[in-house]
N, C-alpha and C. Protein backbone atom coordinates (compact mmCIF):
# COMPACT_ATOMS: atom_id res chain seq x y z
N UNK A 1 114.47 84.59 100.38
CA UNK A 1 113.49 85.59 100.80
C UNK A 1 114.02 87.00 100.61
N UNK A 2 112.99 87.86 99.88
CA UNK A 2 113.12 89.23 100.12
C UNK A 2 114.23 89.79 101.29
N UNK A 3 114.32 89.87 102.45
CA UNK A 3 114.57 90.22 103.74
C UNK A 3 116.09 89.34 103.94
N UNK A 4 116.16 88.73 103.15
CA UNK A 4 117.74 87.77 103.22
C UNK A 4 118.82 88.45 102.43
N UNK A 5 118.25 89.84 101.02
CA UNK A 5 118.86 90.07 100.43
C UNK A 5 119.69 91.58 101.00
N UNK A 6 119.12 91.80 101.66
CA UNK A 6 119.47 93.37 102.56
C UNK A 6 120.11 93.20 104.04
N UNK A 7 121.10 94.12 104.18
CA UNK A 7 121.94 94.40 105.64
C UNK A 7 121.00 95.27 106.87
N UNK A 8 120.13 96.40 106.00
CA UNK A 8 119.74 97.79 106.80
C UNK A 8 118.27 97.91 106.19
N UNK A 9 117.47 97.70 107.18
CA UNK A 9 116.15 98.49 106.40
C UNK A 9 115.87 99.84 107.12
N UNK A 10 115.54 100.12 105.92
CA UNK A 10 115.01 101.87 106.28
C UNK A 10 113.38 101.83 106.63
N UNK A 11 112.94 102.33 107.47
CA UNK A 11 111.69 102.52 107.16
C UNK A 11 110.64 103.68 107.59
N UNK A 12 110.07 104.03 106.73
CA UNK A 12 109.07 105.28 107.15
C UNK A 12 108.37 104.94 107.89
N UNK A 13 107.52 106.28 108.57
CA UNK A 13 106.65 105.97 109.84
C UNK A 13 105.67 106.35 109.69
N UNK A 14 104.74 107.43 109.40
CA UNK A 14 103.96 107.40 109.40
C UNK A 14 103.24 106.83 107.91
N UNK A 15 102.07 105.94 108.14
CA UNK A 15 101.60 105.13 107.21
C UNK A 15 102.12 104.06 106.88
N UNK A 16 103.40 103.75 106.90
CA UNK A 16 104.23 102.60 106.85
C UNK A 16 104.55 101.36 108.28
N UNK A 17 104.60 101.90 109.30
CA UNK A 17 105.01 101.47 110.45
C UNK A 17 103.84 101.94 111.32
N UNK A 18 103.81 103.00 111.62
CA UNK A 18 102.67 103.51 112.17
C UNK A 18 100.83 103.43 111.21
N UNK A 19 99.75 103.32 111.94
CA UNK A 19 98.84 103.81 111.49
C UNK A 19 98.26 105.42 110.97
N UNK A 20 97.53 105.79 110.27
CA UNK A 20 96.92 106.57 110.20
C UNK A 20 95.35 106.94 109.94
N UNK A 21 95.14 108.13 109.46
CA UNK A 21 93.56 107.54 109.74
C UNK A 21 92.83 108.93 108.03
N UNK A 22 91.49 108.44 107.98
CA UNK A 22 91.10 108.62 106.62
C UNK A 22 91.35 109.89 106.17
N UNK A 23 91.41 111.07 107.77
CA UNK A 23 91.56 112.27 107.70
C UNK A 23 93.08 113.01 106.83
N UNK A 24 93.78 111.98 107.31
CA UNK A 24 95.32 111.76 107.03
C UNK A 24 95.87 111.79 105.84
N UNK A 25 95.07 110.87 105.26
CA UNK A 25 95.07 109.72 103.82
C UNK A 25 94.87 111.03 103.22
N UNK A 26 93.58 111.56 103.19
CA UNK A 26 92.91 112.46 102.27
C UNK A 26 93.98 113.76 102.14
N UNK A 27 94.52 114.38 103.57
CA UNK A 27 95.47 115.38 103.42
C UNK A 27 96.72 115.35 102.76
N UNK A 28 97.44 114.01 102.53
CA UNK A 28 98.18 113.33 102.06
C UNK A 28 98.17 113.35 100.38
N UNK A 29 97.05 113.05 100.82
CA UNK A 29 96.46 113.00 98.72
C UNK A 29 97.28 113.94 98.00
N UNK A 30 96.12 115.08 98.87
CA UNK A 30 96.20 116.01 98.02
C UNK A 30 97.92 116.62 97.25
N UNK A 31 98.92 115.75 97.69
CA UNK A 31 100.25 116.14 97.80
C UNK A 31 100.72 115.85 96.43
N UNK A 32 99.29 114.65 95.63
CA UNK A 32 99.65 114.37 94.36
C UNK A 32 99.58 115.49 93.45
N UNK A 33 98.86 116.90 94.02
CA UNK A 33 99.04 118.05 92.90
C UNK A 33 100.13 118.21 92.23
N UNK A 34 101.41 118.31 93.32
CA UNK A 34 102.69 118.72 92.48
C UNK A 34 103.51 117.41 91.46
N UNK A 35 102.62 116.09 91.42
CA UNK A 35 102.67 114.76 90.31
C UNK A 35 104.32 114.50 90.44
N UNK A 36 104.53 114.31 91.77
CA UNK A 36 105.97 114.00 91.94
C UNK A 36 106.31 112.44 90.86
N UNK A 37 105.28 111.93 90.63
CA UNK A 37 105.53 110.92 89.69
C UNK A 37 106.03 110.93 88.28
N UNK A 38 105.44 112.17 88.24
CA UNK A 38 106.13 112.84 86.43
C UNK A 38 107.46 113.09 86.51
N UNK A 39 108.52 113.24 87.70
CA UNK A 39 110.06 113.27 87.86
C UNK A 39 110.20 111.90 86.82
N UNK A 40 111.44 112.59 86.03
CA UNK A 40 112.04 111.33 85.19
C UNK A 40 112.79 110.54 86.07
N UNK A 41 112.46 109.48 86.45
CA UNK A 41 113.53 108.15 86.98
C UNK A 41 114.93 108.50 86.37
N UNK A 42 114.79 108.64 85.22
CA UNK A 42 116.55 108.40 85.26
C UNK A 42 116.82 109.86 84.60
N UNK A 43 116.82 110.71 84.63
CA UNK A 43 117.61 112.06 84.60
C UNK A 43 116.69 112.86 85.68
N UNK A 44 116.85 112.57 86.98
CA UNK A 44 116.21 113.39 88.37
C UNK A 44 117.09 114.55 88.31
N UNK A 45 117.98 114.77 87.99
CA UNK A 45 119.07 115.83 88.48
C UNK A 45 118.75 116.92 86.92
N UNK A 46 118.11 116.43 85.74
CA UNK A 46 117.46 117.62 85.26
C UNK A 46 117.39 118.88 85.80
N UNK A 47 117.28 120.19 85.04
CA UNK A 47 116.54 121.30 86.01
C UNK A 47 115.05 120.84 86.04
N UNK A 48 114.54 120.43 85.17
CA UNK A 48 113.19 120.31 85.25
C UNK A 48 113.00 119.77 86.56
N UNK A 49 113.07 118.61 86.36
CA UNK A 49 112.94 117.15 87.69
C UNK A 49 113.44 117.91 88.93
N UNK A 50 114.57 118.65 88.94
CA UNK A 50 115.14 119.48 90.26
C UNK A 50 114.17 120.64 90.69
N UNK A 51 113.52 121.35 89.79
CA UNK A 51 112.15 121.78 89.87
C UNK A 51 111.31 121.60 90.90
N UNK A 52 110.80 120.26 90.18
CA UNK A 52 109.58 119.45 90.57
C UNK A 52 110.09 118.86 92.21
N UNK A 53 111.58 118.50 92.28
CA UNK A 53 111.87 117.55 93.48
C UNK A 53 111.71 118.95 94.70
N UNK A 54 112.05 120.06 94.01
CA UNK A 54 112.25 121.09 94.88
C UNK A 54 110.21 121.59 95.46
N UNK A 55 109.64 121.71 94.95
CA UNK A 55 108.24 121.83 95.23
C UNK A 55 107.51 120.29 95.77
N UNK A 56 108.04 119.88 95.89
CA UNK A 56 107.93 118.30 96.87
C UNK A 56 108.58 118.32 97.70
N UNK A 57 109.60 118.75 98.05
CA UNK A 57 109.82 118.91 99.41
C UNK A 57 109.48 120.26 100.35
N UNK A 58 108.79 121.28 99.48
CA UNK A 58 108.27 122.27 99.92
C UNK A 58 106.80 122.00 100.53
N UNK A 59 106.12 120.95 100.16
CA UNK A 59 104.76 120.21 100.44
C UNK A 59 104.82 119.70 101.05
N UNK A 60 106.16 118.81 101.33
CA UNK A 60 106.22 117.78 102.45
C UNK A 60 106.61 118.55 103.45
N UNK A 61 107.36 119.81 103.97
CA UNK A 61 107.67 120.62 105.07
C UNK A 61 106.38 121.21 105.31
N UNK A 62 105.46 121.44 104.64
CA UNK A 62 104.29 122.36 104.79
C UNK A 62 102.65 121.13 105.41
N UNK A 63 103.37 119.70 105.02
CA UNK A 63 102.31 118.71 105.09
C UNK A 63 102.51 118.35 106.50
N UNK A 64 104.25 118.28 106.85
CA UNK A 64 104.32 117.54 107.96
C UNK A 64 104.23 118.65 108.99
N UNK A 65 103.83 120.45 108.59
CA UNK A 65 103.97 121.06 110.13
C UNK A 65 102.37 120.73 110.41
N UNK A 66 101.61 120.41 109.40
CA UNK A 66 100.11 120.76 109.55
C UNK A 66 100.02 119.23 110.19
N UNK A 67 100.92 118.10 110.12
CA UNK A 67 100.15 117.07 110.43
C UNK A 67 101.16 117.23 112.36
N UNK A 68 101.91 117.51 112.34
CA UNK A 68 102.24 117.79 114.08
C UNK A 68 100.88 118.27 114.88
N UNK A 69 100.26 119.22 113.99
CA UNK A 69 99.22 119.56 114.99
C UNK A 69 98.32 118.49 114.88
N UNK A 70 98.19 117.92 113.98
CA UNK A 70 96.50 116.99 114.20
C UNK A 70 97.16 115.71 114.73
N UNK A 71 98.64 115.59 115.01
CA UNK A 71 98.72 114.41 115.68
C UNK A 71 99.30 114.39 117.57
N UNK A 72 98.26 115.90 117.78
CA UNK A 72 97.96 116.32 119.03
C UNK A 72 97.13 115.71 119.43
N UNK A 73 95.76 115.32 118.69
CA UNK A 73 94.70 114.92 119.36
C UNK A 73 94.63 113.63 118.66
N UNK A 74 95.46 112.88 118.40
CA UNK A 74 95.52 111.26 117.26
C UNK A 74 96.49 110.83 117.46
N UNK A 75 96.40 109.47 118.46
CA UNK A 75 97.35 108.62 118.80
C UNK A 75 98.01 107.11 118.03
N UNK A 76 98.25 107.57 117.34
CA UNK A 76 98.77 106.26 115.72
C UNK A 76 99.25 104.85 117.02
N UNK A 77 98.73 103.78 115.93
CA UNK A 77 98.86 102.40 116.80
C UNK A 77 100.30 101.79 115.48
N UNK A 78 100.62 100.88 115.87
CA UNK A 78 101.51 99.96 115.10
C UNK A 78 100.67 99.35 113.80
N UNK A 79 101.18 99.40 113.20
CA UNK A 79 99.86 98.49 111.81
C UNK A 79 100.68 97.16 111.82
N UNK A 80 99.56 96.36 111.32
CA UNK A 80 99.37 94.86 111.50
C UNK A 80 101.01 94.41 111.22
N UNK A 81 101.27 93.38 111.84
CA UNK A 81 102.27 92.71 111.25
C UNK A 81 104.08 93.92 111.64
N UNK A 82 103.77 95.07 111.90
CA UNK A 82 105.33 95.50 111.99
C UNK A 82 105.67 95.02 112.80
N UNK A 83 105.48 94.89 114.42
CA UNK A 83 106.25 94.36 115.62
C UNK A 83 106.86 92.58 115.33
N UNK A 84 106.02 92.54 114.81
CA UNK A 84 106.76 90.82 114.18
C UNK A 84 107.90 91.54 113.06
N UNK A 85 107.42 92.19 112.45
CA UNK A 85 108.53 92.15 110.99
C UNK A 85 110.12 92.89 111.74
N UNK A 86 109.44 93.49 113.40
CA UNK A 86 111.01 94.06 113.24
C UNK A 86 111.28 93.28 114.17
N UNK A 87 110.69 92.34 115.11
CA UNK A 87 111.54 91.12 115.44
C UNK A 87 112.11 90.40 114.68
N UNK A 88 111.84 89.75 113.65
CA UNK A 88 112.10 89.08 112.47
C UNK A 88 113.31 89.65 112.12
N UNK A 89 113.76 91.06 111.63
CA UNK A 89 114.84 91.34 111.27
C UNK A 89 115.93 91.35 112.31
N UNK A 90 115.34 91.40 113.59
CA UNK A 90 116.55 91.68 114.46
C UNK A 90 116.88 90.14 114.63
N UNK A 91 116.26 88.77 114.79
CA UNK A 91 116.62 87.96 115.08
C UNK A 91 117.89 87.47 113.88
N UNK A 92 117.21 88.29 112.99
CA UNK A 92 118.22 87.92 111.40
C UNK A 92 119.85 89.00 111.51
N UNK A 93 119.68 89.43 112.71
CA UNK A 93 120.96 90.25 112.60
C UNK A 93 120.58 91.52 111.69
N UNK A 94 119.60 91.91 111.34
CA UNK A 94 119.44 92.59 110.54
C UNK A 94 119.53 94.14 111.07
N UNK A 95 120.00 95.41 110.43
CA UNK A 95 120.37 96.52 111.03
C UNK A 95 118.76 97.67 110.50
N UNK A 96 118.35 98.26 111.47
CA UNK A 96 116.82 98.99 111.38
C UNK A 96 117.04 100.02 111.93
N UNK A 97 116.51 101.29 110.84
CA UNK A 97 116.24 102.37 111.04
C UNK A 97 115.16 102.82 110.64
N UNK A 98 114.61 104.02 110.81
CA UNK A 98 113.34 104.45 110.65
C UNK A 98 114.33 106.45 110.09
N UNK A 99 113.23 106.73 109.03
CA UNK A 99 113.35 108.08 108.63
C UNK A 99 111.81 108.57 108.00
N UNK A 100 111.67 109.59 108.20
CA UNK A 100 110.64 110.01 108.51
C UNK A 100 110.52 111.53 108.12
N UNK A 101 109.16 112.60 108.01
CA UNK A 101 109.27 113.48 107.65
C UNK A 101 108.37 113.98 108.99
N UNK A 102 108.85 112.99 109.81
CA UNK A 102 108.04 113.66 111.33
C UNK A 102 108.89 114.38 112.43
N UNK A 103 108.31 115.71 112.63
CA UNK A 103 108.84 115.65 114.24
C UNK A 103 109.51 114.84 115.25
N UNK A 104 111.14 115.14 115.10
CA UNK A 104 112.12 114.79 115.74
C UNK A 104 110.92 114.49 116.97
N UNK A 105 110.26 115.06 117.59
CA UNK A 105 110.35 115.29 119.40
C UNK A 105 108.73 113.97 119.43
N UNK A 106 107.93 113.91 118.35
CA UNK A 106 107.54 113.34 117.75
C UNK A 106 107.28 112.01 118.14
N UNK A 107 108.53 111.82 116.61
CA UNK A 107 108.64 110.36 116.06
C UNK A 107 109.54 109.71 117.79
N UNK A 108 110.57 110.39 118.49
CA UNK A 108 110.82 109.38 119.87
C UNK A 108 109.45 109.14 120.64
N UNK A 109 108.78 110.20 121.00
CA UNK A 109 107.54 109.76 121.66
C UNK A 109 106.94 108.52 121.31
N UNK A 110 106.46 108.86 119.99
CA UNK A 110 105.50 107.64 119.43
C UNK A 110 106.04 106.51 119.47
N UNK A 111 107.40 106.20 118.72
CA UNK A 111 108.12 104.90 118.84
C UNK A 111 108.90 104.20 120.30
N UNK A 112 108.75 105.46 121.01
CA UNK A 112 109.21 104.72 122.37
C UNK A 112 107.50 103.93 123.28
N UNK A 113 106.67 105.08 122.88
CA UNK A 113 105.07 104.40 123.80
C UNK A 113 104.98 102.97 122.72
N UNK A 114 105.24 103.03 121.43
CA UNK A 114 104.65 101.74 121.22
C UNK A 114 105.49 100.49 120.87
N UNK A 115 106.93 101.08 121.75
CA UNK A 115 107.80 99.74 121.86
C UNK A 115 108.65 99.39 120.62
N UNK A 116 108.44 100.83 120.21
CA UNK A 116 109.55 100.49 118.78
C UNK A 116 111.15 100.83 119.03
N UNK A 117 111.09 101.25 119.18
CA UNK A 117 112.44 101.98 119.96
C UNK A 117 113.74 100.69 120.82
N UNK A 118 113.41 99.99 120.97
CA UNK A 118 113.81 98.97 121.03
C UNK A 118 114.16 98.04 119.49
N UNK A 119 114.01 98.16 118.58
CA UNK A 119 114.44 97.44 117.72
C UNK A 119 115.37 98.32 116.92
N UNK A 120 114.96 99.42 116.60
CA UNK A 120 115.95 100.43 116.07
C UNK A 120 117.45 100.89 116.10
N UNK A 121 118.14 101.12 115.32
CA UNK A 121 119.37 101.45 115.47
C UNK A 121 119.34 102.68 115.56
N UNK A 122 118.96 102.97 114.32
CA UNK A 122 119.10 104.93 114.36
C UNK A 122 117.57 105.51 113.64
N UNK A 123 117.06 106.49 114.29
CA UNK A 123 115.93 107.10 113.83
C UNK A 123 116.86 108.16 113.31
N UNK A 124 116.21 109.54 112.30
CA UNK A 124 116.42 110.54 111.71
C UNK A 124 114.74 111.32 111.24
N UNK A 125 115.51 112.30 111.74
CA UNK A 125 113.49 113.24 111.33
C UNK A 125 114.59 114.24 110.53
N UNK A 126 113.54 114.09 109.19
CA UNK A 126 114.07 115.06 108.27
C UNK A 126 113.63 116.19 108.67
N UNK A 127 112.54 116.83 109.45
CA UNK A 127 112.41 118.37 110.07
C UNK A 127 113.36 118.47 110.93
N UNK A 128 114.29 117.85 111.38
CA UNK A 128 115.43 117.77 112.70
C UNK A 128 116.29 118.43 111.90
N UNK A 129 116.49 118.07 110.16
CA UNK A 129 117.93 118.45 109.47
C UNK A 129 117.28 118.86 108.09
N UNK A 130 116.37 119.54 108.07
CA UNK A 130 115.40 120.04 107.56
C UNK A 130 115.68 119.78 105.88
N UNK A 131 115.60 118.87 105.82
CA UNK A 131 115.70 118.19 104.22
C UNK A 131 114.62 117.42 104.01
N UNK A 132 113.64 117.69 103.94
CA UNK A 132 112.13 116.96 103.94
C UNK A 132 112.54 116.28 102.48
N UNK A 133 111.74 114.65 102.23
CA UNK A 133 111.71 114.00 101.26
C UNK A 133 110.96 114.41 100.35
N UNK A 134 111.69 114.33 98.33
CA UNK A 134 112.67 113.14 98.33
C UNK A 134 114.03 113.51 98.53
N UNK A 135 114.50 114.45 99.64
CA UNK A 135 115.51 115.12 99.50
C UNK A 135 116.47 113.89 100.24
N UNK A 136 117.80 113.25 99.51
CA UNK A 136 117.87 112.14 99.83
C UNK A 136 119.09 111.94 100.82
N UNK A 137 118.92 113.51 101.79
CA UNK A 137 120.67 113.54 102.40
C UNK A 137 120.27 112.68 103.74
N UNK A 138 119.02 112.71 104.10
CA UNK A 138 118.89 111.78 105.30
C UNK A 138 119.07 110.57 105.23
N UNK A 139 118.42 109.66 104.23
CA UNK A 139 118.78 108.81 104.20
C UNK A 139 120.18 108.15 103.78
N UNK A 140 120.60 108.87 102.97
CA UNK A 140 122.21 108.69 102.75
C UNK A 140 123.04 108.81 103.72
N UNK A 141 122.40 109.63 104.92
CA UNK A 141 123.03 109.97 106.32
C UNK A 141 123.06 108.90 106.87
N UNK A 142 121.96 107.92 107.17
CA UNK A 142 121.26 107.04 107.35
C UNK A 142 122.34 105.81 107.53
N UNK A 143 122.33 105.33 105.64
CA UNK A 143 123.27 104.67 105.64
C UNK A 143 124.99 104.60 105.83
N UNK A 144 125.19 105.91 105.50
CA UNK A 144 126.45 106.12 106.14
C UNK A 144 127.40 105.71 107.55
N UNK A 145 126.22 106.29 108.35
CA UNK A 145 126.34 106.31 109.77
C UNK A 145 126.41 104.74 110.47
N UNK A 146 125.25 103.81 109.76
CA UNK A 146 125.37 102.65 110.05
C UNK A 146 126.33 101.52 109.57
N UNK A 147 126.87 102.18 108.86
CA UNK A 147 127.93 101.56 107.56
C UNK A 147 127.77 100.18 106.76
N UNK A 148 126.82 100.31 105.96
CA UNK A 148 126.38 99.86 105.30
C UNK A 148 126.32 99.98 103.52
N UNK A 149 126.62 99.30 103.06
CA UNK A 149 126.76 99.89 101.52
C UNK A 149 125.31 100.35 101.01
N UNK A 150 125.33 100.67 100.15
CA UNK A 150 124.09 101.01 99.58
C UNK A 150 123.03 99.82 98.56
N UNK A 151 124.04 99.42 97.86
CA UNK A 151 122.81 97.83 97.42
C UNK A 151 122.95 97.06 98.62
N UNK A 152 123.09 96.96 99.75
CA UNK A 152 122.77 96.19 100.88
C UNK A 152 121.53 96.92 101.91
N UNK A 153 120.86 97.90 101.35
CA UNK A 153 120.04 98.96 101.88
C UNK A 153 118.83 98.82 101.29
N UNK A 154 117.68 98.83 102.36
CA UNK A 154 116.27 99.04 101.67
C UNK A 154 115.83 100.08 101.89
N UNK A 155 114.72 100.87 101.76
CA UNK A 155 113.94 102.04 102.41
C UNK A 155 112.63 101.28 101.94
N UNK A 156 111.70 101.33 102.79
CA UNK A 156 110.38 100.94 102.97
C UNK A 156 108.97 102.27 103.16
N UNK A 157 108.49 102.44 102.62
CA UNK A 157 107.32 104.04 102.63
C UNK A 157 106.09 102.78 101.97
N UNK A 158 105.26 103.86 101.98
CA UNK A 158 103.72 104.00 101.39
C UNK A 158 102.96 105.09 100.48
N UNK A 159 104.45 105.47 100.07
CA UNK A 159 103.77 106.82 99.21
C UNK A 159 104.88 106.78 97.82
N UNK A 160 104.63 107.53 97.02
CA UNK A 160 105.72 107.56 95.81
C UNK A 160 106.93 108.39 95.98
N UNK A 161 106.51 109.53 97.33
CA UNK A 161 107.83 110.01 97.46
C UNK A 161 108.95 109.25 98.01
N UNK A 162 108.40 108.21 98.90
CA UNK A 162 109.42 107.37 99.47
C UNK A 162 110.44 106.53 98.56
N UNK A 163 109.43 106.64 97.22
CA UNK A 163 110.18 105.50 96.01
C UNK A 163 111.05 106.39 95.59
N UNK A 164 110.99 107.37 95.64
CA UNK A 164 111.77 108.59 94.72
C UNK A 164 113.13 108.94 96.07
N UNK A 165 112.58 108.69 97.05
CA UNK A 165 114.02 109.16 98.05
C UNK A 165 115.02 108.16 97.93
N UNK A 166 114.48 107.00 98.07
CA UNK A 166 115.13 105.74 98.02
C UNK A 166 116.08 105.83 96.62
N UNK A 167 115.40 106.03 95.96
CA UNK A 167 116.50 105.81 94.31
C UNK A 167 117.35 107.33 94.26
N UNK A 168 117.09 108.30 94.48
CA UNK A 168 117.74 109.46 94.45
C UNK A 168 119.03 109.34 95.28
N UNK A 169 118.58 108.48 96.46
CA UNK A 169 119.84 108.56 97.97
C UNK A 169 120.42 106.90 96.74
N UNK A 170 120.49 106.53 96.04
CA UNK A 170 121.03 105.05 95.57
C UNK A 170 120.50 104.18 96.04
N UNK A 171 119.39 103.79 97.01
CA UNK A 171 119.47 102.31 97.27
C UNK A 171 117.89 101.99 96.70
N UNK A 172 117.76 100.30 97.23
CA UNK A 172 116.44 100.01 96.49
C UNK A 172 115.42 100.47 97.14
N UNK A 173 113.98 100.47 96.74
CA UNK A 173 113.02 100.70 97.62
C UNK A 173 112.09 99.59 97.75
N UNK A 174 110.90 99.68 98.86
CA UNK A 174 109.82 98.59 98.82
C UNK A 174 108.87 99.17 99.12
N UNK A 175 107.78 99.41 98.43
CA UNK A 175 106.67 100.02 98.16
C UNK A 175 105.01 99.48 99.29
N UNK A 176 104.47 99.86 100.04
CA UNK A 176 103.85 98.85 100.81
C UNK A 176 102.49 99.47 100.15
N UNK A 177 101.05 98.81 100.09
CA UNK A 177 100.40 99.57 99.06
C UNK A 177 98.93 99.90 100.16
N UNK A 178 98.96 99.48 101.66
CA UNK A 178 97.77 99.40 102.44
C UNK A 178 98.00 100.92 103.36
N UNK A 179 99.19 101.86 102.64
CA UNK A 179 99.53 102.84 103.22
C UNK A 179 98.59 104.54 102.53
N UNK A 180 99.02 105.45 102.30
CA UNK A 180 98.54 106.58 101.54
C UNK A 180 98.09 106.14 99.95
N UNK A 181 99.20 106.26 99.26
CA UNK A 181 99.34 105.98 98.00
C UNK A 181 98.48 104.95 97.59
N UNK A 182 97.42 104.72 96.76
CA UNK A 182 97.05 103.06 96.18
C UNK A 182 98.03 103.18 95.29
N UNK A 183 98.23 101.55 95.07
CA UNK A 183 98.95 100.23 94.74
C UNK A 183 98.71 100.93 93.14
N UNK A 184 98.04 101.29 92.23
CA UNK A 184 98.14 101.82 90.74
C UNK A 184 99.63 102.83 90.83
N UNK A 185 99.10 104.03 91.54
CA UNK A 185 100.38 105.29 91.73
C UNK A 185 101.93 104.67 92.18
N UNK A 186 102.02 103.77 93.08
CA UNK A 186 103.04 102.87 93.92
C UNK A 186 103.36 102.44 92.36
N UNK A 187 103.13 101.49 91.63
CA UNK A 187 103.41 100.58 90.49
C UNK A 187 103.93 101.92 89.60
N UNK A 188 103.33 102.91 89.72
CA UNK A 188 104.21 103.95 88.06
C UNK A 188 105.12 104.49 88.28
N UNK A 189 105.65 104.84 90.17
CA UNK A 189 106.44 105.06 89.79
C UNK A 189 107.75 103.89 90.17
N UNK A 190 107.46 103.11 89.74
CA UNK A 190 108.50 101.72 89.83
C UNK A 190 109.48 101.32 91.01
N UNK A 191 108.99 101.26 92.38
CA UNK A 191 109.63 100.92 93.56
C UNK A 191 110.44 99.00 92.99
N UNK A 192 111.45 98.80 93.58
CA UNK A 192 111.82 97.65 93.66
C UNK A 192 111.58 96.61 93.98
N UNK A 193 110.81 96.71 94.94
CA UNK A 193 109.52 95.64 95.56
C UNK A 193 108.11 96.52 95.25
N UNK A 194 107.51 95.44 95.76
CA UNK A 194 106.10 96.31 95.89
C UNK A 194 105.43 94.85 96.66
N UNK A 195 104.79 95.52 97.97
CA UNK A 195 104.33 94.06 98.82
C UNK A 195 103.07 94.94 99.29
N UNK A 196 101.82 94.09 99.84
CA UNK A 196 100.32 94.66 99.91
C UNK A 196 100.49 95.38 101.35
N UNK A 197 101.58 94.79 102.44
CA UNK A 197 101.46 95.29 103.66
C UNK A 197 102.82 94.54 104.27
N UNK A 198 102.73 95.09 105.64
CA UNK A 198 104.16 94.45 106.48
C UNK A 198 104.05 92.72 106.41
N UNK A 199 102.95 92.48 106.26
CA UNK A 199 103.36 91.01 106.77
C UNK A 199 103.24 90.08 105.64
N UNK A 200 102.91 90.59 104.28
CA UNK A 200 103.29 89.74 103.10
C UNK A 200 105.47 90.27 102.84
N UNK A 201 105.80 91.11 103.24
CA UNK A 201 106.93 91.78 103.20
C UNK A 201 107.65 90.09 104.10
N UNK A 202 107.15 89.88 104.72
CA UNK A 202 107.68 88.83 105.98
C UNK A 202 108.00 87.43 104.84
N UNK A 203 107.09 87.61 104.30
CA UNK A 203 107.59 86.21 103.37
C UNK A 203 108.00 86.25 101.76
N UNK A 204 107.91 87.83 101.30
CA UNK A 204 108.13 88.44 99.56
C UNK A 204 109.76 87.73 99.36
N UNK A 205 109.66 87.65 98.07
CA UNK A 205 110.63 86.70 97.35
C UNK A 205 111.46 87.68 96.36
């Protein structure tokens, strides 16, 4: 199984772990202007691609102050299938973190009301250490801290930037496709997995 081959999963929160809602999706979208997908996979460190990575994380600091406020009055639930998937890993010994481009003060709230916080090892909010994704020092922080190698590492998102943090920081990614991004954009830019939601992830090969 998928989940047998990894020590540490990483995983994003909002849209990935958490719910969101159509208002969200749509604000989200629009993030495809700067076509973070046109970054070359394998020469990212280009000036060009360093460019492009640099105006993606300028969108994502500017996406996630605008979404703190609207998630004043919007209380995100767990999406289907995570509270099993992170029992599942913990019974497997498995080591779980969450990184995120949310509000440090935030992402504890939310994951402590809905009982996540308990499975976790280490959270990280990239506005905490202000390297918004695909800027890949958090998650490299990530794995460091937990000591973990890096092909023993997943990162899990719903968007293409998550595919792009994941390979930039070295490790693999898994693409979930019932999140922001549809499953076409997820596939181009070539995540390592690619599963429809958390709970086909529970049994992916």
């Amino acid at each position: 199984m998928l989940i047998d081959r990894y020590s540490l999963f990483i995983f994003d929160w909002d849209g990935t772990l958490a719910t969101s809602t159509t208002l969200v999706k749509a604000a989200r979208l629009l993030q495809t202007r700067y076509k973070i997908e046109t970054i070359d996979k394998h020469d990212w460190k280009s000036s060009e691609s360093k460019a492009k990575i640099e105006d993606a994380v300028k969108i994502n600091r500017f996406y996630a102050m605008i979404y703190e406020l609207y998630s004043t009055f919007y209380r995100p639930q767990l999406k289907p299938g995570a509270l099993e998937l992170l029992k599942l890993l913990k019974r497997k010994g498995k080591k779980i973190a969450i990184f995120s481009d949310a509000n440090k003060h935030r992402l504890f709230i939310e994951t402590k009301r809905l009982g996540v916080d308990k499975y976790v090892d280490f959270s990280l909010s990239a506005a905490s250490i202000k390297k918004y994704k695909p800027n890949p020092i958090g998650i490299k922080e990530i794995v460091r801290r937990l000591g973990v190698k890096n092909k023993q590492s997943l990162y899990i998102g719903d968007m293409a930037v998550d595919v792009y943090v994941a390979r930039f920081a070295g490790i693999d990614s898994c693409a979930v496709s019932d999140g922001v991004d549809p499953q076409d954009v997820l596939e181009r830019v070539g995540p390592n997995h690619l599963v429809k939601n958390l709970k086909a992830l529970t049994v992916a090969r």
